[in-house]
N, C-alpha and C. Protein backbone atom coordinates (compact mmCIF):
# COMPACT_ATOMS: atom_id res chain seq x y z
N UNK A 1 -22.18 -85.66 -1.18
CA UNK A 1 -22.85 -84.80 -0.23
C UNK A 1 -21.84 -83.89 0.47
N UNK A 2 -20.66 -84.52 0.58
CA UNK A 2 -19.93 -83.70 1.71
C UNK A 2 -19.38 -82.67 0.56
N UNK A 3 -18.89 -83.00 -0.85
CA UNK A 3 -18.78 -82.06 -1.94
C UNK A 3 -19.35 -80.63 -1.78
N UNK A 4 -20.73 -81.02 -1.85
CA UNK A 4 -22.12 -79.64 -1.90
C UNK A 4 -21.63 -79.01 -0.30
N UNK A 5 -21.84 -79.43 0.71
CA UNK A 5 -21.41 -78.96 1.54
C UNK A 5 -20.07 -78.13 1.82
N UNK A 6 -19.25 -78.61 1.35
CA UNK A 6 -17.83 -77.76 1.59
C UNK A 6 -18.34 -76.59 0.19
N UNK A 7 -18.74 -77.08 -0.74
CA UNK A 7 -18.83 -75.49 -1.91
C UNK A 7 -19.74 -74.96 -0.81
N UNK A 8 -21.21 -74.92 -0.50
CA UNK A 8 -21.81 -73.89 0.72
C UNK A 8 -21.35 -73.28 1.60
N UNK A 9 -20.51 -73.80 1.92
CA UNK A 9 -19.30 -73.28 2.84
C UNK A 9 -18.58 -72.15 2.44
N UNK A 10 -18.03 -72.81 1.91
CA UNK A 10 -17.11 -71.78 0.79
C UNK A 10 -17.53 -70.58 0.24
N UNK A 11 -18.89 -70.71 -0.44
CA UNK A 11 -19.79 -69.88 -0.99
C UNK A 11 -20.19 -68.95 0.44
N UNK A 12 -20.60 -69.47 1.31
CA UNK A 12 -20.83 -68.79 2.89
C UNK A 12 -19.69 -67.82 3.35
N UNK A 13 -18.89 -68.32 3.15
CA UNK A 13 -17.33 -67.48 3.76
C UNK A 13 -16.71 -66.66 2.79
N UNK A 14 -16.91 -67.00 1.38
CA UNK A 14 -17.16 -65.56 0.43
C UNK A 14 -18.37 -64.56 0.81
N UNK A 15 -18.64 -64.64 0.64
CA UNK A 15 -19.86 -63.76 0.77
C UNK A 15 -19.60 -63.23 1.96
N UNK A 16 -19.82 -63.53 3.19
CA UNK A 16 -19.39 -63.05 4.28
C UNK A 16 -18.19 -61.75 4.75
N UNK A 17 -17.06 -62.46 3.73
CA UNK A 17 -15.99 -61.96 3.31
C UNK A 17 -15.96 -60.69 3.13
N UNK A 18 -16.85 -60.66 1.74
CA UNK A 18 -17.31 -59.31 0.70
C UNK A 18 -18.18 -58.63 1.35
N UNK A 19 -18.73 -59.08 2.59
CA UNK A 19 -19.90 -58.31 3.05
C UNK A 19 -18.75 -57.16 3.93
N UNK A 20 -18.03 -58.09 4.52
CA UNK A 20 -17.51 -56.91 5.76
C UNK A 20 -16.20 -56.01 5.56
N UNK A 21 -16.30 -56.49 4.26
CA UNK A 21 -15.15 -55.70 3.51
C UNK A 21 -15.41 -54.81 3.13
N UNK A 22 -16.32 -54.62 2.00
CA UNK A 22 -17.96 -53.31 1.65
C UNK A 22 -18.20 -52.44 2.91
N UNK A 23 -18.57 -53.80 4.40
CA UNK A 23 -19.27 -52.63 5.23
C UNK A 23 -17.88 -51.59 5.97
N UNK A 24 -16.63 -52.29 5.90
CA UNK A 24 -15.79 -51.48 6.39
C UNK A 24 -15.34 -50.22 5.71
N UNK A 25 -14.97 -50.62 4.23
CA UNK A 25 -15.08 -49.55 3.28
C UNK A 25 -16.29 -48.29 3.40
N UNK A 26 -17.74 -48.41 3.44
CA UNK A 26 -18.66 -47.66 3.80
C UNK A 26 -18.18 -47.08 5.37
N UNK A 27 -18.08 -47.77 6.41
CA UNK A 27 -18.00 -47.30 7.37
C UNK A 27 -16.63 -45.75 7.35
N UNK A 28 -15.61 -46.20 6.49
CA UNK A 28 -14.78 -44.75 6.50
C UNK A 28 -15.60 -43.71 6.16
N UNK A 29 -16.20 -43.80 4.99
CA UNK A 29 -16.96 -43.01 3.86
C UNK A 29 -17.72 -42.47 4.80
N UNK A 30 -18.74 -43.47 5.64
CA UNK A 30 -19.76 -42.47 6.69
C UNK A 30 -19.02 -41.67 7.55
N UNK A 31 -18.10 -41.95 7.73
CA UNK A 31 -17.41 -41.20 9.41
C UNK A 31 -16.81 -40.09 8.87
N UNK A 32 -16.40 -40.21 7.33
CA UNK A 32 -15.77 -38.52 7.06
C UNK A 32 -17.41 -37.46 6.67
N UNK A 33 -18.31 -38.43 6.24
CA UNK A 33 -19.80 -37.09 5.95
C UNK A 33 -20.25 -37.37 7.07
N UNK A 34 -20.49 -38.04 8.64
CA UNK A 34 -20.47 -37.40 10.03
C UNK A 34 -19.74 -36.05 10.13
N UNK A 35 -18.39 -36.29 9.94
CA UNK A 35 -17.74 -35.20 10.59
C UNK A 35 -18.14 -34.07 9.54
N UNK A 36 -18.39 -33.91 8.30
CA UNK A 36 -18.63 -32.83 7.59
C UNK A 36 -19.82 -32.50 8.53
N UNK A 37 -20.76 -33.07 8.39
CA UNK A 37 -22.14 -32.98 9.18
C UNK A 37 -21.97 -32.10 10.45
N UNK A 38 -20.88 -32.54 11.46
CA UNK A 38 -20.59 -32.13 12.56
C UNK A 38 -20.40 -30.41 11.97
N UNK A 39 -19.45 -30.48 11.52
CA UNK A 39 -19.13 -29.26 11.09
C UNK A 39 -19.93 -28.52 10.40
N UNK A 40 -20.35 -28.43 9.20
CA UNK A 40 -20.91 -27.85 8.34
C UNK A 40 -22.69 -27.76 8.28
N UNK A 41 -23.16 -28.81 8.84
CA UNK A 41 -24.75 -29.17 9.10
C UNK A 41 -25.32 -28.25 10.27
N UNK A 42 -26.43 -27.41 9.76
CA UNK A 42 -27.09 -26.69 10.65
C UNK A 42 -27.65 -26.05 10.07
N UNK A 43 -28.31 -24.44 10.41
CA UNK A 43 -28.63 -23.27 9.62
C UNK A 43 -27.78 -22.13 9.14
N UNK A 44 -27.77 -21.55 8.10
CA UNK A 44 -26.93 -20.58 7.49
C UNK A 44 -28.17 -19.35 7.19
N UNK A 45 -27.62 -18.45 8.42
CA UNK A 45 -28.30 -17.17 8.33
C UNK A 45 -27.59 -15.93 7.26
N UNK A 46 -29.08 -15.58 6.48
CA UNK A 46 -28.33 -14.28 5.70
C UNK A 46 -28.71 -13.03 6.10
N UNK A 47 -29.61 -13.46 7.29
CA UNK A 47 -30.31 -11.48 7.76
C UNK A 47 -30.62 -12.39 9.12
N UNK A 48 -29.49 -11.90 10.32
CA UNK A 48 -29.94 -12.53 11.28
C UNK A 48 -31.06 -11.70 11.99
N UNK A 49 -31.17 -10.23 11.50
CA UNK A 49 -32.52 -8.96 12.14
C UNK A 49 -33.88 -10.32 12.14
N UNK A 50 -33.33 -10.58 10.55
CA UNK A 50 -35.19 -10.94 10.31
C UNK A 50 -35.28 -12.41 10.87
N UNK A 51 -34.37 -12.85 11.01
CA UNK A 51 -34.28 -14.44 11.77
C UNK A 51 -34.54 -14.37 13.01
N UNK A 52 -33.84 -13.13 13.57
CA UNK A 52 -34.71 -13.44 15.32
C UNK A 52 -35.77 -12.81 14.90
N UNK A 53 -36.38 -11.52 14.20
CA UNK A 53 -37.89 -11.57 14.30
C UNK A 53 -38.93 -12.94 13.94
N UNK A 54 -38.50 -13.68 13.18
CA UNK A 54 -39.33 -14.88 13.03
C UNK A 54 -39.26 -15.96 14.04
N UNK A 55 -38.18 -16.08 14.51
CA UNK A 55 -38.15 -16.94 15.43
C UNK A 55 -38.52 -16.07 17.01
N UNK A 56 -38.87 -15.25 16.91
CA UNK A 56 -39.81 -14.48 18.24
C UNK A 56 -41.32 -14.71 17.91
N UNK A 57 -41.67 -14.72 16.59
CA UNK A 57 -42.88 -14.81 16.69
C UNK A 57 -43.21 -15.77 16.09
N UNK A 58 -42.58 -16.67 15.95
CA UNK A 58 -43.23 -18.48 15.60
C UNK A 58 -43.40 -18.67 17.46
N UNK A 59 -42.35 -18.37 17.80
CA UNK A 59 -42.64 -18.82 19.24
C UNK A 59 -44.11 -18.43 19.83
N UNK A 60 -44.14 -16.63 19.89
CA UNK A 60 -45.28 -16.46 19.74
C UNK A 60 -46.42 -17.47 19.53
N UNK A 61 -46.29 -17.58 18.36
CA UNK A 61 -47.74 -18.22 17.76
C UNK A 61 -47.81 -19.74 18.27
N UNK A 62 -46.35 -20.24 18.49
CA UNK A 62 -46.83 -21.46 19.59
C UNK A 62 -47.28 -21.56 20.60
N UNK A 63 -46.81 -20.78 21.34
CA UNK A 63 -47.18 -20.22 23.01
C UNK A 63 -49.12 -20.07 22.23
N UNK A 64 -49.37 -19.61 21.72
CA UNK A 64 -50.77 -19.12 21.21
C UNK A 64 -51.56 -20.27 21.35
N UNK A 65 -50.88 -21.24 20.75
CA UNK A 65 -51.33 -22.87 19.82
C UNK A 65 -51.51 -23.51 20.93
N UNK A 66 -50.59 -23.32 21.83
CA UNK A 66 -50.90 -24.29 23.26
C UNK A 66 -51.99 -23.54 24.15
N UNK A 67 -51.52 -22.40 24.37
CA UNK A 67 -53.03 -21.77 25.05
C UNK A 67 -54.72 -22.52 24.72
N UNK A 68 -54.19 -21.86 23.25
CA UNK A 68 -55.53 -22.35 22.32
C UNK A 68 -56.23 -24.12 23.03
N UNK A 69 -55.43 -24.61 22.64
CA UNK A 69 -55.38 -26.57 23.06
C UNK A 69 -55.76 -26.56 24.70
N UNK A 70 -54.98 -25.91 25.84
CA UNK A 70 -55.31 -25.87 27.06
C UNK A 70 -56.61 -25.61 27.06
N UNK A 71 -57.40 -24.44 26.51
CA UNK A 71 -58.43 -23.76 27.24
C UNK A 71 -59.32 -24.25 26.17
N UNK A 72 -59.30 -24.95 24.85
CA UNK A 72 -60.26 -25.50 24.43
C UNK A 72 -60.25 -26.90 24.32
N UNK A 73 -61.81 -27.31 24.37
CA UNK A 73 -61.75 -28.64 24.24
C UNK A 73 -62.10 -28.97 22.23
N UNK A 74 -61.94 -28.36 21.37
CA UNK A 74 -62.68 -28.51 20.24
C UNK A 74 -61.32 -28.45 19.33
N UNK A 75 -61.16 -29.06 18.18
CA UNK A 75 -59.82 -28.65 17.06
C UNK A 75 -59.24 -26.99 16.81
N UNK A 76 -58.93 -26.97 16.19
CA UNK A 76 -58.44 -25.46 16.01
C UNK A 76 -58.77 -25.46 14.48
N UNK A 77 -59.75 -24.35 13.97
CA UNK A 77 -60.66 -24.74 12.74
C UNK A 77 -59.36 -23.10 11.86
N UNK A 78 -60.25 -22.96 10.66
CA UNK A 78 -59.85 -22.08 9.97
C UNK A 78 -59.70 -20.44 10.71
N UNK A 79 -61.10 -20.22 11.06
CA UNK A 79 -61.45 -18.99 11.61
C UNK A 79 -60.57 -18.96 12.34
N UNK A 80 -59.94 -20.27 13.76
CA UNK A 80 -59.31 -19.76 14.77
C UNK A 80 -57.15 -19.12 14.26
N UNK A 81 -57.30 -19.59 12.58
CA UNK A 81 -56.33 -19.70 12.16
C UNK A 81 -56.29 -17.86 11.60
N UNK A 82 -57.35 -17.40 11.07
CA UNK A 82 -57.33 -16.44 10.53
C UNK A 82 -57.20 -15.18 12.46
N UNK A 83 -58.08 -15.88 13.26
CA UNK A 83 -57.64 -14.99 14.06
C UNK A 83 -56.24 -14.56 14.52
N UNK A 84 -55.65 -15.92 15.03
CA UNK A 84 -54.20 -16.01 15.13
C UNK A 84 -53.46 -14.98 14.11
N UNK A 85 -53.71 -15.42 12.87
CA UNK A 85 -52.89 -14.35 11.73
C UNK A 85 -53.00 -12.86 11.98
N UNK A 86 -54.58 -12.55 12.19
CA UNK A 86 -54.92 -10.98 12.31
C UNK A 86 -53.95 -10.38 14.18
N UNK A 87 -53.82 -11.57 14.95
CA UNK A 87 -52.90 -10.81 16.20
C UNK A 87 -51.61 -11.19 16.09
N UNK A 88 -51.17 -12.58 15.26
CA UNK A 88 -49.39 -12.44 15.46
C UNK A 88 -49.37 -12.75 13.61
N UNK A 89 -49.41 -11.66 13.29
CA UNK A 89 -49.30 -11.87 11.68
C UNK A 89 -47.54 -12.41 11.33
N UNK A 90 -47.26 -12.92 10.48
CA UNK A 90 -46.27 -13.45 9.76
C UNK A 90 -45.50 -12.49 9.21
N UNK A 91 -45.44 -11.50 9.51
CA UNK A 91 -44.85 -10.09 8.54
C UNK A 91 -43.72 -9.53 8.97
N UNK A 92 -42.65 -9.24 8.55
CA UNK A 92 -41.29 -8.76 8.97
C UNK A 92 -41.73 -7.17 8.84
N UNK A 93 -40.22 -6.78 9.61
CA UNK A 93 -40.29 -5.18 10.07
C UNK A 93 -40.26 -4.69 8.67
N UNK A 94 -39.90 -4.93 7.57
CA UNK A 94 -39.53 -4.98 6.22
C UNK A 94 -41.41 -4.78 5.35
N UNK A 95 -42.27 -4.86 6.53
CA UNK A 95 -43.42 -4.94 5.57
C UNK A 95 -43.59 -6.08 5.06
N UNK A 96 -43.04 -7.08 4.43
CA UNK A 96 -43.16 -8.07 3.71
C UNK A 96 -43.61 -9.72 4.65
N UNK A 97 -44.47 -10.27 4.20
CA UNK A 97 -44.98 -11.61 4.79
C UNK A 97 -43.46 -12.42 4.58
N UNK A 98 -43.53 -13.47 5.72
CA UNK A 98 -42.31 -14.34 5.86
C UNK A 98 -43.06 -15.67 5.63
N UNK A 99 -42.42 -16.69 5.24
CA UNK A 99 -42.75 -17.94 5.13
C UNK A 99 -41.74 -19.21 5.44
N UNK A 100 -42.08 -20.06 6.07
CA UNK A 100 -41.39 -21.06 6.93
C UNK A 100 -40.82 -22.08 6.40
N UNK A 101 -40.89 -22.45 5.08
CA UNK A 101 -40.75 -23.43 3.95
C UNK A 101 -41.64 -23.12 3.04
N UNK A 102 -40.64 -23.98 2.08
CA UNK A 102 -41.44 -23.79 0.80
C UNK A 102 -42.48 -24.30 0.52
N UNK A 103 -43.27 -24.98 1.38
CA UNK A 103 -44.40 -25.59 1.48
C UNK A 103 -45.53 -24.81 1.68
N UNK A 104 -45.36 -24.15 2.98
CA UNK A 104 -46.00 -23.34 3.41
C UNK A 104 -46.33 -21.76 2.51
N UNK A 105 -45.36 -21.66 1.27
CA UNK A 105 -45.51 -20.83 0.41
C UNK A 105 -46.32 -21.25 -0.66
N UNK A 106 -46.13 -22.59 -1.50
CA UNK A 106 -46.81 -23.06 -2.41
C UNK A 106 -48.48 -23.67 -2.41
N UNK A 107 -48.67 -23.80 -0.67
CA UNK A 107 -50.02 -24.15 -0.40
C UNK A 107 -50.67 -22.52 -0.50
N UNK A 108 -50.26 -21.74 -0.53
CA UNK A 108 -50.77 -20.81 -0.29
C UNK A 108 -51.32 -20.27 -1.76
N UNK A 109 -50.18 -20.20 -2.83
CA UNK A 109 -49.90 -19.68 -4.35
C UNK A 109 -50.05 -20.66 -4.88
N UNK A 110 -50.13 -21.92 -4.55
CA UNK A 110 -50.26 -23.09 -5.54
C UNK A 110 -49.12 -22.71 -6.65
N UNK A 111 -47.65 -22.75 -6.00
CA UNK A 111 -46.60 -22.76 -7.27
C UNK A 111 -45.69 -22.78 -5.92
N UNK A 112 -44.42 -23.09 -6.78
CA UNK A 112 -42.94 -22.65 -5.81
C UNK A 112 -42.67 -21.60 -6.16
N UNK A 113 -42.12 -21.15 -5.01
CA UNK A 113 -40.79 -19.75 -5.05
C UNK A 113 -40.24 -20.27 -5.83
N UNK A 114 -39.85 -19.18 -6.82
CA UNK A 114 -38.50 -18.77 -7.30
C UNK A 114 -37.00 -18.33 -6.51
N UNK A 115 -36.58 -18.96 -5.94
CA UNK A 115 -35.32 -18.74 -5.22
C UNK A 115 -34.13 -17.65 -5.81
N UNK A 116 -33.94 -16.76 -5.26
CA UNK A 116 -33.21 -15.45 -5.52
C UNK A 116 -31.57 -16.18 -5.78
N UNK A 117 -30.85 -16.29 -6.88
CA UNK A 117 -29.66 -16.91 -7.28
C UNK A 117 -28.49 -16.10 -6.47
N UNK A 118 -27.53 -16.81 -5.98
CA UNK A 118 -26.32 -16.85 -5.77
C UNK A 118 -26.08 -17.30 -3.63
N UNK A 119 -27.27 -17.28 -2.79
CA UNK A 119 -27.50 -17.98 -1.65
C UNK A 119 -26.95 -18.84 -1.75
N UNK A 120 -27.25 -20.11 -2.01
CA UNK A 120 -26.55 -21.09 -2.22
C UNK A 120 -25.29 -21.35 -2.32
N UNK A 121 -24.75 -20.62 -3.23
CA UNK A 121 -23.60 -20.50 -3.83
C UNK A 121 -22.72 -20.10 -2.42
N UNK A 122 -23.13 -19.08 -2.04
CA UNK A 122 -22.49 -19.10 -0.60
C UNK A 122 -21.97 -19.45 0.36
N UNK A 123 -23.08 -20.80 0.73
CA UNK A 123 -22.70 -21.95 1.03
C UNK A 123 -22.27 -22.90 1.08
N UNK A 124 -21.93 -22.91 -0.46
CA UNK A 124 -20.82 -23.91 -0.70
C UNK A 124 -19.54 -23.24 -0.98
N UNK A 125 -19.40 -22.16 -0.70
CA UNK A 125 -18.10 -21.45 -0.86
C UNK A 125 -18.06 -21.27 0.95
N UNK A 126 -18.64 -21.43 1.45
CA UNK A 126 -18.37 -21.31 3.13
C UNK A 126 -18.01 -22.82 3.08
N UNK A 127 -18.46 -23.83 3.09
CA UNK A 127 -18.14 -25.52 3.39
C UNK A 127 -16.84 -25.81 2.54
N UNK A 128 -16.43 -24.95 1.31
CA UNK A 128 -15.43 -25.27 0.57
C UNK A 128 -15.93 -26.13 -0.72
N UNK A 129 -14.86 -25.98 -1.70
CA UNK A 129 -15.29 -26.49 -3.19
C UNK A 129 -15.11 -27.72 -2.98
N UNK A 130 -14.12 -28.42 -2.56
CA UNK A 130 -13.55 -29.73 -2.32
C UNK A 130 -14.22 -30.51 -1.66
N UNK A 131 -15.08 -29.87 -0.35
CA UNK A 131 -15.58 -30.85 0.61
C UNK A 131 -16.59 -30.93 0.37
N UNK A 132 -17.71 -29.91 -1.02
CA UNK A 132 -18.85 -29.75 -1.48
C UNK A 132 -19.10 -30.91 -2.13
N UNK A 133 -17.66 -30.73 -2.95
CA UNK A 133 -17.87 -31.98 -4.29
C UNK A 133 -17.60 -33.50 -3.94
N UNK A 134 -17.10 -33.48 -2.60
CA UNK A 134 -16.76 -34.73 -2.21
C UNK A 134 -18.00 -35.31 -1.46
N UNK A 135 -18.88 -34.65 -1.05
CA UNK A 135 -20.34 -35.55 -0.21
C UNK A 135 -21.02 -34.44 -0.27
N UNK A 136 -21.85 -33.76 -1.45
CA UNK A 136 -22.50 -32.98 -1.26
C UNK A 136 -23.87 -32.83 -0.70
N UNK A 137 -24.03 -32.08 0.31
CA UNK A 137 -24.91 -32.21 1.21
C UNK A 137 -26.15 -31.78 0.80
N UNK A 138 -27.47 -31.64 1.79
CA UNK A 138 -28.83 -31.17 0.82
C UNK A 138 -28.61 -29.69 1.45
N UNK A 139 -29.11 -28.92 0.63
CA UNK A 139 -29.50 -27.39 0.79
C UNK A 139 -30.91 -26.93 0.82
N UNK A 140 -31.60 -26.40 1.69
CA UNK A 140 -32.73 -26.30 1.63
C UNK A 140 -33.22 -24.53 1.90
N UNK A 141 -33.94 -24.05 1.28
CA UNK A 141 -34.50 -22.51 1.78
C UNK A 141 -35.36 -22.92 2.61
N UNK A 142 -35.24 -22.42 4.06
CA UNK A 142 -36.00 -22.48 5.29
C UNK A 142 -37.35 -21.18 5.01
N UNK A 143 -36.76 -20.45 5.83
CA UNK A 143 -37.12 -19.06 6.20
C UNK A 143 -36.69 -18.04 4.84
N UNK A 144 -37.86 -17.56 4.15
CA UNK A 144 -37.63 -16.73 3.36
C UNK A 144 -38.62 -15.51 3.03
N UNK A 145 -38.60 -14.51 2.57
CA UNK A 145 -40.03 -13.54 1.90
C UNK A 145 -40.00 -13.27 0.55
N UNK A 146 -40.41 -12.42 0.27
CA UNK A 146 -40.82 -12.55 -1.53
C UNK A 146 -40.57 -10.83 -1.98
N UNK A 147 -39.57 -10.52 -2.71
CA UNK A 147 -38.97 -9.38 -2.84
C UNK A 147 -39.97 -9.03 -3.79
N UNK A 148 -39.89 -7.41 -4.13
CA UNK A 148 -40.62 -6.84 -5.22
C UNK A 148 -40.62 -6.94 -6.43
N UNK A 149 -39.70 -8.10 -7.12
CA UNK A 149 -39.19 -8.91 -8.49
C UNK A 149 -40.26 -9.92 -8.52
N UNK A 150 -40.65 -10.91 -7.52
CA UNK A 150 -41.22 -11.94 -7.00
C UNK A 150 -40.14 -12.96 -7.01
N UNK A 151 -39.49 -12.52 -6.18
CA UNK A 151 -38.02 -13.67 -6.27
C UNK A 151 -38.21 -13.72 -4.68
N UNK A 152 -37.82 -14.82 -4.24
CA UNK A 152 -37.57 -15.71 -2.54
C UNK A 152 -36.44 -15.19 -2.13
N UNK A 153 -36.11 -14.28 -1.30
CA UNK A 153 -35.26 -14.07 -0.79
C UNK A 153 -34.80 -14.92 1.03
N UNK A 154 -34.00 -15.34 0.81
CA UNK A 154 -33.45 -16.73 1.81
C UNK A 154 -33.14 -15.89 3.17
N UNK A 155 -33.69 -15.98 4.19
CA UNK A 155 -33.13 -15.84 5.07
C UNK A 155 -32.35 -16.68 6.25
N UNK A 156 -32.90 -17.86 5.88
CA UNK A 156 -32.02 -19.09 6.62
C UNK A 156 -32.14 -20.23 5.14
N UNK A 157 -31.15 -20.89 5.39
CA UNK A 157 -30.93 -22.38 4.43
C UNK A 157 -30.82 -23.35 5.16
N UNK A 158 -31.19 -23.90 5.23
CA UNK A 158 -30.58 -25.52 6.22
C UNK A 158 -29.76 -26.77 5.37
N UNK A 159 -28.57 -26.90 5.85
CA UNK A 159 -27.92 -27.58 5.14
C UNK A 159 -27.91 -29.34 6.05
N UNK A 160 -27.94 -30.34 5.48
CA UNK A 160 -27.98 -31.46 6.19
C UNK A 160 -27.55 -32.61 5.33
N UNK A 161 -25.92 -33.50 6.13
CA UNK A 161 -25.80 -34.63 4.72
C UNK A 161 -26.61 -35.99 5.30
N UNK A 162 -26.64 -36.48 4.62
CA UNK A 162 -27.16 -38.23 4.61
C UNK A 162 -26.08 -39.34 3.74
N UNK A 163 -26.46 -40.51 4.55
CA UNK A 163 -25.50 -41.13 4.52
C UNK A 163 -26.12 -42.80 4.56
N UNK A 164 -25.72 -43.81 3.47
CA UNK A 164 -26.54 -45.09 3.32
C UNK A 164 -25.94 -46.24 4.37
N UNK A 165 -26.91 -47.11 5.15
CA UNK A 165 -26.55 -47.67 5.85
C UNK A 165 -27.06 -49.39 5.67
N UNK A 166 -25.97 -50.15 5.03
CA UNK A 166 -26.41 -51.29 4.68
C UNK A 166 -26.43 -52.45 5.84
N UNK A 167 -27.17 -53.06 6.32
CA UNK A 167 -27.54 -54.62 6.98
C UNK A 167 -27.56 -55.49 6.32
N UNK A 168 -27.06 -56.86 6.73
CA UNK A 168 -26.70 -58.00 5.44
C UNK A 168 -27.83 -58.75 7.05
N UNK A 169 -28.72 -59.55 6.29
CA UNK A 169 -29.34 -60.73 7.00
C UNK A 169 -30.75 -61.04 5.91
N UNK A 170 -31.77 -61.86 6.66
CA UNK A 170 -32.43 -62.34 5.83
C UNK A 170 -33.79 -61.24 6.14
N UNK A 171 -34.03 -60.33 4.85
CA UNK A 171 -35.00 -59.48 5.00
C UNK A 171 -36.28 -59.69 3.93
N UNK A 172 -37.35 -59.22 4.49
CA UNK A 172 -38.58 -59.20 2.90
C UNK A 172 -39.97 -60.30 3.69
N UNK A 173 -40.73 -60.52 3.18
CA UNK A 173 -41.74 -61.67 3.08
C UNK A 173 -42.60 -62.23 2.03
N UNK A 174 -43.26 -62.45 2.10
CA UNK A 174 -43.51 -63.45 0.79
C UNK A 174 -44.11 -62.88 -0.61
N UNK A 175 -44.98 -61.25 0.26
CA UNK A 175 -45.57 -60.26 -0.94
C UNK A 175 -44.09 -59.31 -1.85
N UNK A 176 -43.10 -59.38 -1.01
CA UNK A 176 -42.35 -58.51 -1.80
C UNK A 176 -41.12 -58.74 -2.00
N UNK A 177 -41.11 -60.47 -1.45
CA UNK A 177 -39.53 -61.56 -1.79
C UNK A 177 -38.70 -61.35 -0.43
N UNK A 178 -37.79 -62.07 -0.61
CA UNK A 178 -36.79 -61.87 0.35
C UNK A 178 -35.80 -61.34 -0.41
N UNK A 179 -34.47 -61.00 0.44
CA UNK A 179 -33.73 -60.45 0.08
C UNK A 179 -32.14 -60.22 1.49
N UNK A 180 -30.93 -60.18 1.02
CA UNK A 180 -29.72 -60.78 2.15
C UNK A 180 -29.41 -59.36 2.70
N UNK A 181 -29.98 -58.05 2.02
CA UNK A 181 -29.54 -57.12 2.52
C UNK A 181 -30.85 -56.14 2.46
N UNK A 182 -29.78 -55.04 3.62
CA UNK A 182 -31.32 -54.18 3.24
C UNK A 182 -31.26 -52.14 3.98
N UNK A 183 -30.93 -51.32 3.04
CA UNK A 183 -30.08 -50.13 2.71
C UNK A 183 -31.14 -49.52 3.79
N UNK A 184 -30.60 -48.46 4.18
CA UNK A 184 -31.71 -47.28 5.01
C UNK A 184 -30.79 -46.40 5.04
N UNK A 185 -30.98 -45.49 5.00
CA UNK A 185 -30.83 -44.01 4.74
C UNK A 185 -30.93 -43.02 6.14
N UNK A 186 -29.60 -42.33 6.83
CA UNK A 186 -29.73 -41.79 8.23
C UNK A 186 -28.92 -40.10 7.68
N UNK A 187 -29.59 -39.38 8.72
CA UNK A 187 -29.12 -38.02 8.07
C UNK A 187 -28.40 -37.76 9.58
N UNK A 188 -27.27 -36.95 9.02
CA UNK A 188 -26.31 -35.99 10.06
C UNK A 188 -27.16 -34.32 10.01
N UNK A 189 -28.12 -33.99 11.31
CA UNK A 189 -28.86 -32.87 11.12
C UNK A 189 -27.94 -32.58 11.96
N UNK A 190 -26.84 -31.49 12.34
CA UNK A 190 -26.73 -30.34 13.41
C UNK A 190 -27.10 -28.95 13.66
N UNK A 191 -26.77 -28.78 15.17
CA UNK A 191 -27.78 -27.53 15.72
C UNK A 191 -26.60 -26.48 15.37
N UNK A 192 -26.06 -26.40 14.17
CA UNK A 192 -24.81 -25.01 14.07
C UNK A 192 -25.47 -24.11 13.41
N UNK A 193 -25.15 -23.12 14.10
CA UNK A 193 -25.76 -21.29 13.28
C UNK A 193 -24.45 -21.04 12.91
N UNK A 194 -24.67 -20.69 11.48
CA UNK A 194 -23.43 -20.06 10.58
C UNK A 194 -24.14 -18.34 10.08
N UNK A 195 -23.60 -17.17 10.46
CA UNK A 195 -23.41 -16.01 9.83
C UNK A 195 -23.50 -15.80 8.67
N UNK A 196 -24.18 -15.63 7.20
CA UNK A 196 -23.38 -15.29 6.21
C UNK A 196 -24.08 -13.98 5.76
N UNK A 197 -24.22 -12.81 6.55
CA UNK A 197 -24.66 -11.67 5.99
C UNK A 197 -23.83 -10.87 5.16
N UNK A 198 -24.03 -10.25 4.16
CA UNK A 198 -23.26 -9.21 3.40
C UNK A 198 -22.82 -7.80 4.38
């Protein structure tokens, strides 16, 4: 008996071992894609004209949205959506409709943008080749409109890294097992405005 016991032991203080050895190793790894995060995580403007016009009139249309909610007691239906559009329309000085994500483009067209090539590229030549390839972060087209090609032209990107965060204890229940560890996933979002107009 005392045999089984000292191997549990043993087996206990390995494991233990390997756990905080792993989590220390991870812990460098997170603290250098924090600091990229710090640095490099935020929005990357390519037409800051048309970026404050959108961000004047999203505001707009919130200020609208809350009015709307104050002074009614009922949802906010389609019609009240089409009115909104016909007084703070979505449209840059450019003539062209703006769109807020690519979501908000594909519900509309039922397809994705085509994203206008070499944006991106930008951005990882602003963050650097080295620090790209070493924790490459997500890139996303925010704010964009739809040129006369039908190509997405980017006016903001949002760049943001993530980073895995392991817990060792006793996790799960009986529908989906247990299990000694258990991963979650935390993102480095920052509030940095980066320039990159031509």
């Amino acid at each position: 008996m005392k045999f089984v016991a000292i191997i549990l032991l043993l087996l206990t203080s390995i494991f233990l071992i390997a756990c905080s050895a792993n989590q220390a190793s991870n812990n460098i790894n997170n603290s250098e894609i924090k600091e990229l995060g710090k640095k490099y995580g935020g929005v990357y403007i390519f037409n800051k004209k048309f970026y404050e016009e959108i961000e004047k009139r999203e505001k707009e249309r919130s200020l609208y949205m809350k009015d709307f909610f104050k002074n009614n007691k009922r949802n906010f239906k389609r019609d009240d959506l089409a009115i909104m559009d016909k007084k703070l329309p979505q449209i840059l000085s450019n003539g062209k409709p703006y769109y807020t994500d690519k979501g908000d483009y594909s519900r509309k067209f039922k397809k994705q943008p085509k994203i206008a090539q070499g944006y991106s590229n930008r951005v990882k030549e602003f963050i650097g080749q080295e620090n790209f390839n070493k924790y490459p972060p997500s890139i996303n087209t925010e704010y964009f409109y739809i040129n006369d090609n039908d190509e997405a032209i980017p006016i903001t990107m949002g760049v943001s890294y993530s980073y895995k965060v392991t817990n060792y204890g006793l996790y799960g229940d009986e529908g989906r097992g247990f299990r000694l560890k258990d991963t979650e996933t935390r993102y480095v979002i920052d509030n940095n405005k980066f320039y990159l107009e031509k």
